[in-house]
Protein backbone atom coordinates (compact mmCIF):
# COMPACT_ATOMS: atom_id res chain seq x y z
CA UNK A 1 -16.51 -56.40 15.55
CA UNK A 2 -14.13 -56.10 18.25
CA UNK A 3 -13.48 -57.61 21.69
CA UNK A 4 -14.35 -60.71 19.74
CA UNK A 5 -12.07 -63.73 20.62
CA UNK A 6 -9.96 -64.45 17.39
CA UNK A 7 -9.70 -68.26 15.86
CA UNK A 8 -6.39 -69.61 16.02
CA UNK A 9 -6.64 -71.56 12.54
CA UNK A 10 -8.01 -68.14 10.57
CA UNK A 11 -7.08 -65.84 12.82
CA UNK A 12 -10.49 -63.97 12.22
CA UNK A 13 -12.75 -62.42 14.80
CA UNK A 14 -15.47 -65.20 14.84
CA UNK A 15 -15.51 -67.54 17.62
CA UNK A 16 -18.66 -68.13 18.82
CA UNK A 17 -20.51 -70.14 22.11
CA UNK A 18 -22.52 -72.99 21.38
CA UNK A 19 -24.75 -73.87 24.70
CA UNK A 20 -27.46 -76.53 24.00
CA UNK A 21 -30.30 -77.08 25.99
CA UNK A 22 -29.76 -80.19 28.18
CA UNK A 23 -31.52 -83.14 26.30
CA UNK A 24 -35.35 -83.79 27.11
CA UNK A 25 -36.50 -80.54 28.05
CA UNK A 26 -37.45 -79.28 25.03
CA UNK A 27 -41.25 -79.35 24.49
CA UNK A 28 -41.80 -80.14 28.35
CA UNK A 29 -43.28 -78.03 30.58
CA UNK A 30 -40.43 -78.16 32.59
CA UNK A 31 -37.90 -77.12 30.01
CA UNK A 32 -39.98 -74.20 28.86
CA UNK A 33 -40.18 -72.97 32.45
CA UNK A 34 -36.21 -73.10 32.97
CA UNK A 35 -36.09 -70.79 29.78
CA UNK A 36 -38.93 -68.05 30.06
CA UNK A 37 -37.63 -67.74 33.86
CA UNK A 38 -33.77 -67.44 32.35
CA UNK A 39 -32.86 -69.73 34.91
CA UNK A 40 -30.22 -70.54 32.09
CA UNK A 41 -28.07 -72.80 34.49
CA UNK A 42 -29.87 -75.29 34.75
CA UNK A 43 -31.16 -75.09 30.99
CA UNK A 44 -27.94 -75.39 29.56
CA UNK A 45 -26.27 -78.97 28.59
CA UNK A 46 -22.74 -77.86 29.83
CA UNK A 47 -21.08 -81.21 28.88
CA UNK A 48 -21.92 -79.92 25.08
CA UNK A 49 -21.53 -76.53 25.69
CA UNK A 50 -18.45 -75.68 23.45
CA UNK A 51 -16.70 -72.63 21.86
CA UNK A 52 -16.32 -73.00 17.89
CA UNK A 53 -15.39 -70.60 14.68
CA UNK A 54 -18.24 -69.66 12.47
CA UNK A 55 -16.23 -68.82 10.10
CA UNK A 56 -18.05 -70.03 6.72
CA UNK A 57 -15.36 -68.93 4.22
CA UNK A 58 -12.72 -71.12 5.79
CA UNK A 59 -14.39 -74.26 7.10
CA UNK A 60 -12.02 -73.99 10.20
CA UNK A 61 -11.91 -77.15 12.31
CA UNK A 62 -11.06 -75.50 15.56
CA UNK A 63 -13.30 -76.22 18.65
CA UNK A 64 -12.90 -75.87 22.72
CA UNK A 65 -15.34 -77.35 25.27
CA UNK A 66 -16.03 -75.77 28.24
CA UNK A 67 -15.97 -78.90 30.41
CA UNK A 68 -13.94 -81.70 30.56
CA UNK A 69 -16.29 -84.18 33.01
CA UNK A 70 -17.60 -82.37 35.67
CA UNK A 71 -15.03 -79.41 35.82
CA UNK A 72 -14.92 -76.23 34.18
CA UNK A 73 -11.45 -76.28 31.74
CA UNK A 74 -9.37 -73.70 29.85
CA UNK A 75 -9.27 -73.57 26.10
């Protein structure tokens, strides 16, 4: 693995984007359309969305979400 971002608690290559689908589409018509057409956007539950370490040997607590409200933040 490279060009991987690197955990700050394990320092291991194995950070990792959660994005959720927004809640209610799953199982609607409308929810399966906004996937098979990879209109992704709208799809996604950006509140949720979060970056996190998959790290199983290490049980690392470290995660970043990628909004904070409305606006796009920094980890």
């Amino acid at each position: 693995m490279k060009n991987r971002p690197i955990c700050p608690e394990c320092k291991e290559q194995t950070i990792v984007l959660f994005t959720p689908p927004r809640e209610g589409l799953i199982g609607t018509e409308r929810g399966y359309e906004l996937y098979h057409n990879k209109d992704w956007q709208e799809y996604v539950d950006w509140n949720r969305a979060h970056l996190y370490c998959c790290n199983g040997k290490t049980d690392c607590k470290y995660t970043a979400m990628l909004t904070s409200g409305d606006k796009l933040s920094t980890p």
